[in-house]
Protein backbone atom coordinates (compact mmCIF):
# COMPACT_ATOMS: atom_id res chain seq x y z
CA UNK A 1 79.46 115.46 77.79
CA UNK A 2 76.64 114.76 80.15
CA UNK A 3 77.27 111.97 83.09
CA UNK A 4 74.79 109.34 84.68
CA UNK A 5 75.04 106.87 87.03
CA UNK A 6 73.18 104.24 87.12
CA UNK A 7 72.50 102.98 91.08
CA UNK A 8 71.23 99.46 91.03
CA UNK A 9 72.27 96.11 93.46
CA UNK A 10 71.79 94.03 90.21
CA UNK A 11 74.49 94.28 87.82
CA UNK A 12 72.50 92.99 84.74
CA UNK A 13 70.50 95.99 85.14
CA UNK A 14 73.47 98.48 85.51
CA UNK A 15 75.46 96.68 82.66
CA UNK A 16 72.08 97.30 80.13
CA UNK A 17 71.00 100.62 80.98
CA UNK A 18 74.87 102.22 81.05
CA UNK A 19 75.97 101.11 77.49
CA UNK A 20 72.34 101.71 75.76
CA UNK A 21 73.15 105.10 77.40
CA UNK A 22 76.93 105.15 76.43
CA UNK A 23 75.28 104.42 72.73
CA UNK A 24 73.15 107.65 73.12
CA UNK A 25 76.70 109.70 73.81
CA UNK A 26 76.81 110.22 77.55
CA UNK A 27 79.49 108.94 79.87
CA UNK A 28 77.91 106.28 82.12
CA UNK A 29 79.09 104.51 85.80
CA UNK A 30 77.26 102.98 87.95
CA UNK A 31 77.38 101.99 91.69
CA UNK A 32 76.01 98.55 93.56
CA UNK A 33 75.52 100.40 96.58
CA UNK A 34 74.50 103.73 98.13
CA UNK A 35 78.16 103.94 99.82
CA UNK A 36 79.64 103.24 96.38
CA UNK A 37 76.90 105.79 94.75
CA UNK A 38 78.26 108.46 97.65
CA UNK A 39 81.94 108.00 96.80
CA UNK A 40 81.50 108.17 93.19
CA UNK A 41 79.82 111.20 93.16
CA UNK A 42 81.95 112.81 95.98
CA UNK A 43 84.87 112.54 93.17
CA UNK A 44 82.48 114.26 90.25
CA UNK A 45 79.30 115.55 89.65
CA UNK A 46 76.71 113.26 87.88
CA UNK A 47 73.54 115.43 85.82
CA UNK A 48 71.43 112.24 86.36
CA UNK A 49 70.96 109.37 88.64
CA UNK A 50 68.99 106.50 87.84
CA UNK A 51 67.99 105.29 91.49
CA UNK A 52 66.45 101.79 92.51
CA UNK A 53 64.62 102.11 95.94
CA UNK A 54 65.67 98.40 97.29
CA UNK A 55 69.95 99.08 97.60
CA UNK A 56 72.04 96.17 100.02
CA UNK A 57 72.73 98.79 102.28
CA UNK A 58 69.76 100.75 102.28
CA UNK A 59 66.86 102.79 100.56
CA UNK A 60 67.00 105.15 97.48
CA UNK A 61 65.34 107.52 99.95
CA UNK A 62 68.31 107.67 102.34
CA UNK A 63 70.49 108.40 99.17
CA UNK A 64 67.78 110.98 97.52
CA UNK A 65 67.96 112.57 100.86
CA UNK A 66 71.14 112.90 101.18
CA UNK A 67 72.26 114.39 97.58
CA UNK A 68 69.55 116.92 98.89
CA UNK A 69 71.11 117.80 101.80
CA UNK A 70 74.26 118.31 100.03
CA UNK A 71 72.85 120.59 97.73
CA UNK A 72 73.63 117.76 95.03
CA UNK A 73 71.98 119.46 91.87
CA UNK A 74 71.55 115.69 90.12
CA UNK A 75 68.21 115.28 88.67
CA UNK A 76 67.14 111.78 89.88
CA UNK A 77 65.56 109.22 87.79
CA UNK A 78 63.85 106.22 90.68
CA UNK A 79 63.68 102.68 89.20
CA UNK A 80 61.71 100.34 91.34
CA UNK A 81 59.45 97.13 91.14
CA UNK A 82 57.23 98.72 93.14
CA UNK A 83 54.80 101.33 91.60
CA UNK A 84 52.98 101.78 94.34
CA UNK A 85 56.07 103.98 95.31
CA UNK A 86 55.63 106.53 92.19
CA UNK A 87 53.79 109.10 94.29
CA UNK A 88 55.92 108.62 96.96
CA UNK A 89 59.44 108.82 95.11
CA UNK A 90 58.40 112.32 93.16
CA UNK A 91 57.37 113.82 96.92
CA UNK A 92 60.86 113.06 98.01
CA UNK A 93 62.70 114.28 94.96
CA UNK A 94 63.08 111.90 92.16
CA UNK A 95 62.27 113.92 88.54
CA UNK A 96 61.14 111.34 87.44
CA UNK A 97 59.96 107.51 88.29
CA UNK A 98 60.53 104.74 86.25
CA UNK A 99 59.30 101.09 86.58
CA UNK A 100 60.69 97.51 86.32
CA UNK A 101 60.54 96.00 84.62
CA UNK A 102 61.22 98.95 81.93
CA UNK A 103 62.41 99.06 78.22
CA UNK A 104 64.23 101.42 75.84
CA UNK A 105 61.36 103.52 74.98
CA UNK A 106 60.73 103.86 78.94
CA UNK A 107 64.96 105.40 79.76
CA UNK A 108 63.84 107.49 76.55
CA UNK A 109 60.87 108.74 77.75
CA UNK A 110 62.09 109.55 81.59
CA UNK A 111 65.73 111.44 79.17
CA UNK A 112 62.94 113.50 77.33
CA UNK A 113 61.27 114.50 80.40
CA UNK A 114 64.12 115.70 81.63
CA UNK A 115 65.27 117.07 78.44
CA UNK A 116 68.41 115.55 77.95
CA UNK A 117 67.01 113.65 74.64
């Protein structure tokens, strides 16, 4: 079964997107934080993070960065408010950017891209 975590400071948002995913049939977690994010992945491998940008205890950049320094082979999905960032997020790594506020058909679009739909 394929895993995903869902990174996100706002619970609503992790709550949603990891049972509509749960629905679809993959195991779901998320993480409030990028230290929590880090320390769930140390203890398995996810095959997709969904990544918000503005984290309490950092960027999405300093954790994209870092699952690429580790040789972390997650493909990374970047929620943000901001979509001035799109260009941006796909130069430092994401697969794929999705924006807030985002729907059902927009997580299914960014699985199929990935092609994990």
């Amino acid at each position: 079964m394929r895993k995903i975590l869902v990174v996100d400071d706002e619970l609503e948002i992790c709550l949603l997107v990891t049972q509509y995913l749960k629905k679809l049939g993959y195991e779901t977690d998320f993480a409030l934080s990028i230290s929590e994010a880090l320390s769930k992945i140390s203890g398995s491998p996810f095959d997709i993070l969904f990544v918000d940008l503005n984290l309490t205890d950092g960027s999405g950049y300093d954790l994209i960065s870092t699952l690429q320094e580790s040789k972390n082979a997650s493909k990374i999905i970047v929620i943000s408010a901001y979509d001035s960032e799109r260009q941006k997020a796909l130069q430092k790594g994401a697969s794929v950017f999705l924006a807030k506020p985002f729907t059902i058909k927009g997580i299914d679009e960014s699985l199929q891209k990935l092609n994990f739909i």
